[in-house]
N, C-alpha and C. Protein backbone atom coordinates (compact mmCIF):
# COMPACT_ATOMS: atom_id res chain seq x y z
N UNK A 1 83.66 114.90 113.50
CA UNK A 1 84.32 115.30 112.27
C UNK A 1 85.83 115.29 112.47
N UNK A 2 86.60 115.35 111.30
CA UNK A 2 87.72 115.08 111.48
C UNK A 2 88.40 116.76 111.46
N UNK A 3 89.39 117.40 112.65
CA UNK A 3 89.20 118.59 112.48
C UNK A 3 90.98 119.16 112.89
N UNK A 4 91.66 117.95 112.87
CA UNK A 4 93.23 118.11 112.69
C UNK A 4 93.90 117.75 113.97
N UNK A 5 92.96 117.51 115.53
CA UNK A 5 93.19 117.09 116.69
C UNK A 5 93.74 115.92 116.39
N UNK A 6 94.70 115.20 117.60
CA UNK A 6 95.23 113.76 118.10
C UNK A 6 93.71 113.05 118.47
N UNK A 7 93.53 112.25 118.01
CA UNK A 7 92.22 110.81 118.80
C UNK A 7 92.85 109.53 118.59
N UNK A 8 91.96 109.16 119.56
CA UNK A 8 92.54 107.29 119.27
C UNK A 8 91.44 107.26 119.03
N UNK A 9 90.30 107.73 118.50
CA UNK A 9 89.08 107.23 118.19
C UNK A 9 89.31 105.91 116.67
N UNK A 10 88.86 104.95 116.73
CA UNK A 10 89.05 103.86 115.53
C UNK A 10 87.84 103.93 114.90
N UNK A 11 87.17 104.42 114.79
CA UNK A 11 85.50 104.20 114.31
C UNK A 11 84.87 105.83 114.19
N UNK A 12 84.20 106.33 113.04
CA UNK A 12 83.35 107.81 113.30
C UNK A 12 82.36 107.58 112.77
N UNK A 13 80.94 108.09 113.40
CA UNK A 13 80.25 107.84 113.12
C UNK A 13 79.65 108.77 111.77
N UNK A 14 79.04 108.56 110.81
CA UNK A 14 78.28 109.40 109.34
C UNK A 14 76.83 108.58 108.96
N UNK A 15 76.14 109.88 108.64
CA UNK A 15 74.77 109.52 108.31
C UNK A 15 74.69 109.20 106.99
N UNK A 16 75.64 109.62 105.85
CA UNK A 16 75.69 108.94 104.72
C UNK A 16 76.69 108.49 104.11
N UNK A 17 76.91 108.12 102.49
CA UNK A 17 78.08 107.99 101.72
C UNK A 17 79.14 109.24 101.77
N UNK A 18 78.16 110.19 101.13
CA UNK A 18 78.98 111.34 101.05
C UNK A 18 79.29 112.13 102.59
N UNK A 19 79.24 111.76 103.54
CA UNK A 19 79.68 112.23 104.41
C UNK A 19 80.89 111.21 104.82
N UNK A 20 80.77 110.15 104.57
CA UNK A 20 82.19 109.03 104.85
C UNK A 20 82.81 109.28 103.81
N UNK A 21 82.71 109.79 102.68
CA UNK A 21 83.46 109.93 102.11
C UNK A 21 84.59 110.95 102.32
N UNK A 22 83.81 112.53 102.33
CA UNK A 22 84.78 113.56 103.14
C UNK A 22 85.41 113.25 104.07
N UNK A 23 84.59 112.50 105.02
CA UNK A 23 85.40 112.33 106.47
C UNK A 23 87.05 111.43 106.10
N UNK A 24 86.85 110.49 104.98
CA UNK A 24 87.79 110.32 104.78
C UNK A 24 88.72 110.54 103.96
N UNK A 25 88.67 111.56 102.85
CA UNK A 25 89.44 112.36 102.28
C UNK A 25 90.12 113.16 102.97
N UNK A 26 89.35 114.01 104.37
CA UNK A 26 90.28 114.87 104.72
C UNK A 26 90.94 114.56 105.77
N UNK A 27 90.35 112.72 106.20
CA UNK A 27 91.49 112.37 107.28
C UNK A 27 92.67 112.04 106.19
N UNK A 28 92.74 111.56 105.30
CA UNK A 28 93.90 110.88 104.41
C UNK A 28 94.38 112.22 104.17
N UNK A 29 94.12 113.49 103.40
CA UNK A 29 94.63 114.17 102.94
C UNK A 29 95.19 115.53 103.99
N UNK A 30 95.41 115.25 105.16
CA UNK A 30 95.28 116.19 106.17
C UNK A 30 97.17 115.69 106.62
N UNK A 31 98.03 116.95 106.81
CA UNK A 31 99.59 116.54 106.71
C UNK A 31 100.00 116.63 108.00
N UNK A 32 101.09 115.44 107.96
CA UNK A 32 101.57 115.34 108.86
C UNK A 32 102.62 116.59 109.30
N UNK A 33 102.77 116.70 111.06
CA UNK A 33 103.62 118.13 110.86
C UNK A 33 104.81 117.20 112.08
N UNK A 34 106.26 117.47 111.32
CA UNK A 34 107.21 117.12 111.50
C UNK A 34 108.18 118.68 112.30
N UNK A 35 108.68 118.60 113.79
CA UNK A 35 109.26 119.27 114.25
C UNK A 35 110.58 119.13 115.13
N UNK A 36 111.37 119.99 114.99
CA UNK A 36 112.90 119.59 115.56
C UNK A 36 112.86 120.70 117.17
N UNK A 37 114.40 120.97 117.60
CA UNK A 37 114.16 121.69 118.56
C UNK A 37 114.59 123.29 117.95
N UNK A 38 114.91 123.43 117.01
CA UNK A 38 114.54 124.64 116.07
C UNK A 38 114.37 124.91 114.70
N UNK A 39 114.07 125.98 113.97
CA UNK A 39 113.38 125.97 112.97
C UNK A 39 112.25 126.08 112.78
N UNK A 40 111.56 126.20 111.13
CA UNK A 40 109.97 125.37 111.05
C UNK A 40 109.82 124.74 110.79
N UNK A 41 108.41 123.98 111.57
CA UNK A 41 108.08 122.62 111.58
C UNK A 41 107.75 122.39 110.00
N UNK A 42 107.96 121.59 109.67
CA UNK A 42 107.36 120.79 108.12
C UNK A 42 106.64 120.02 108.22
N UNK A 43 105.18 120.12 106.84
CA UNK A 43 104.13 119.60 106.74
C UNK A 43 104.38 118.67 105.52
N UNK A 44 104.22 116.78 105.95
CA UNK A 44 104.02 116.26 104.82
C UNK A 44 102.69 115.63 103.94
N UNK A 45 102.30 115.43 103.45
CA UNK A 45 101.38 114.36 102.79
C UNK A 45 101.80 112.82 103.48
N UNK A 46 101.05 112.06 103.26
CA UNK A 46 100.91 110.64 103.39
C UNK A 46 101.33 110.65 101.86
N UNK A 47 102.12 109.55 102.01
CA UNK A 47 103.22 108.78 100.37
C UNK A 47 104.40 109.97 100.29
N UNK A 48 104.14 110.98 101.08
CA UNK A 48 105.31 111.83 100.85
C UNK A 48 107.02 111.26 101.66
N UNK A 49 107.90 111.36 100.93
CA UNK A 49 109.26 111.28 101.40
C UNK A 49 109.89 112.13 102.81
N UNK A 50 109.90 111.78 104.50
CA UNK A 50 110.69 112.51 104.74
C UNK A 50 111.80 112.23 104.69
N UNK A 51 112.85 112.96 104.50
CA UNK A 51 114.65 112.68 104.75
C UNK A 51 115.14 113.28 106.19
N UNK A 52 115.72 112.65 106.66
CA UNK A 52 116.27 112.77 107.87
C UNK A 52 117.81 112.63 107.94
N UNK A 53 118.96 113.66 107.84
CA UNK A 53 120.14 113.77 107.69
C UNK A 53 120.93 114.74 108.63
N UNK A 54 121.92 113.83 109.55
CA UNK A 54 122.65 114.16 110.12
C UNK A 54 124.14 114.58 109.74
N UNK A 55 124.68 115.58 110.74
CA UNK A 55 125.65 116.15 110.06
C UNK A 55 127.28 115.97 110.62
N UNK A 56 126.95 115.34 111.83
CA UNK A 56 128.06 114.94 112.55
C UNK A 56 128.79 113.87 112.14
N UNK A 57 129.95 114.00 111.92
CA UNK A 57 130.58 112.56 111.02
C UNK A 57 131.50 111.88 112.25
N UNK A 58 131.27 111.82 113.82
CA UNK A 58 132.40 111.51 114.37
C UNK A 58 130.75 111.30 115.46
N UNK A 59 130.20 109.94 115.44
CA UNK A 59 129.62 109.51 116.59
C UNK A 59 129.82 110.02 118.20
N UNK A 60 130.94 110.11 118.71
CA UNK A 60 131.03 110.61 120.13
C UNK A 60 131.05 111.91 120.16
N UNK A 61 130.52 112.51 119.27
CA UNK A 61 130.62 113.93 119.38
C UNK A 61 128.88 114.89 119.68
N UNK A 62 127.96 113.13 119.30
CA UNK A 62 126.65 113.43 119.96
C UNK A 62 126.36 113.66 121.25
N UNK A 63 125.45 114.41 122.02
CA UNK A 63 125.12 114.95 122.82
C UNK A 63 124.64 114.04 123.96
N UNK A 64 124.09 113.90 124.75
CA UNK A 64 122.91 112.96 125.82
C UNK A 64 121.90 113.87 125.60
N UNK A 65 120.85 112.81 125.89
CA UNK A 65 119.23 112.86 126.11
C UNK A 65 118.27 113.79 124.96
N UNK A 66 119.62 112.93 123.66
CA UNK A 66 119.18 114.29 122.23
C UNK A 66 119.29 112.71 121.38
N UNK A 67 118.52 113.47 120.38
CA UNK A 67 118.39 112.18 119.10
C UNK A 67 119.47 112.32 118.44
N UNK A 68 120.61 111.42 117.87
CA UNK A 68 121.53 111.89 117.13
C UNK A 68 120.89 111.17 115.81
N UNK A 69 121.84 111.78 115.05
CA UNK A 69 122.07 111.53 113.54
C UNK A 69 123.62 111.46 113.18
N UNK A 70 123.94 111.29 112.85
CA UNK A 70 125.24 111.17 112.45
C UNK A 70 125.62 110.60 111.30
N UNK A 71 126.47 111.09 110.01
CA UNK A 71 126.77 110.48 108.77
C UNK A 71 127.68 109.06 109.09
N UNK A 72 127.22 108.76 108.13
CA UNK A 72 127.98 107.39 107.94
C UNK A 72 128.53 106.91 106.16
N UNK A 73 129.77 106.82 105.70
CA UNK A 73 130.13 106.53 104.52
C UNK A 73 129.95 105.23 104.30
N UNK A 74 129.32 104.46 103.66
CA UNK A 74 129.23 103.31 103.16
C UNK A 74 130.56 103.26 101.60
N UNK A 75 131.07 102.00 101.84
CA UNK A 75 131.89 101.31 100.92
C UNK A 75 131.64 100.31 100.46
N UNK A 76 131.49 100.43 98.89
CA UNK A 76 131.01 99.48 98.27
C UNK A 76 131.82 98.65 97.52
C-alpha cells in the first residue's frame, strides 16, 4: 500500500479495480514536503506552484557548501 514512505518500487501489486484505483489516488494526491535549514517545512500538491526566492542582491555575498539564491533584475 501506498503509506507516505520513499520506494523505488515501479510496479504494486492489487487484487482489483477499486483497489488500483485508491492506490493511485492516494499516491497522486499525497504532498510533497519541501524543507530549508529553518522554519516549516511546506506541503505541496502535484500541479501545485513552488516559488523559490532569494534575497541577496550581491552574488559574492553567498556562503560555501549552501544553496544560494540570489535576486537578479532583469532589463527589458
Amino acid at each position: 500500500m501506498v503509506d507516505g514512505a520513499p520506494t523505488n518500487e515501479v510496479s504494486k501489486t492489487v487484487n482489483n479495480v477499486g483497489s488500483a484505483i485508491t492506490a493511485l489516488n492516494d499516491a497522486v494526491t499525497s504532498p510533497l514536503t519541501f524543507a530549508g535549514d529553518t522554519g516549516t517545512p511546506s506541503q505541496r500538491k502535484l500541479g501545485s506552484t513552488v516559488t523559490v526566492k532569494g534575497g541577496v542582491s550581491n552574488e559574492s555575498q553567498l556562503t560555501d557548501n549552501n544553496i544560494g539564491l540570489f535576486q537578479m533584475v532583469m532589463v527589458h
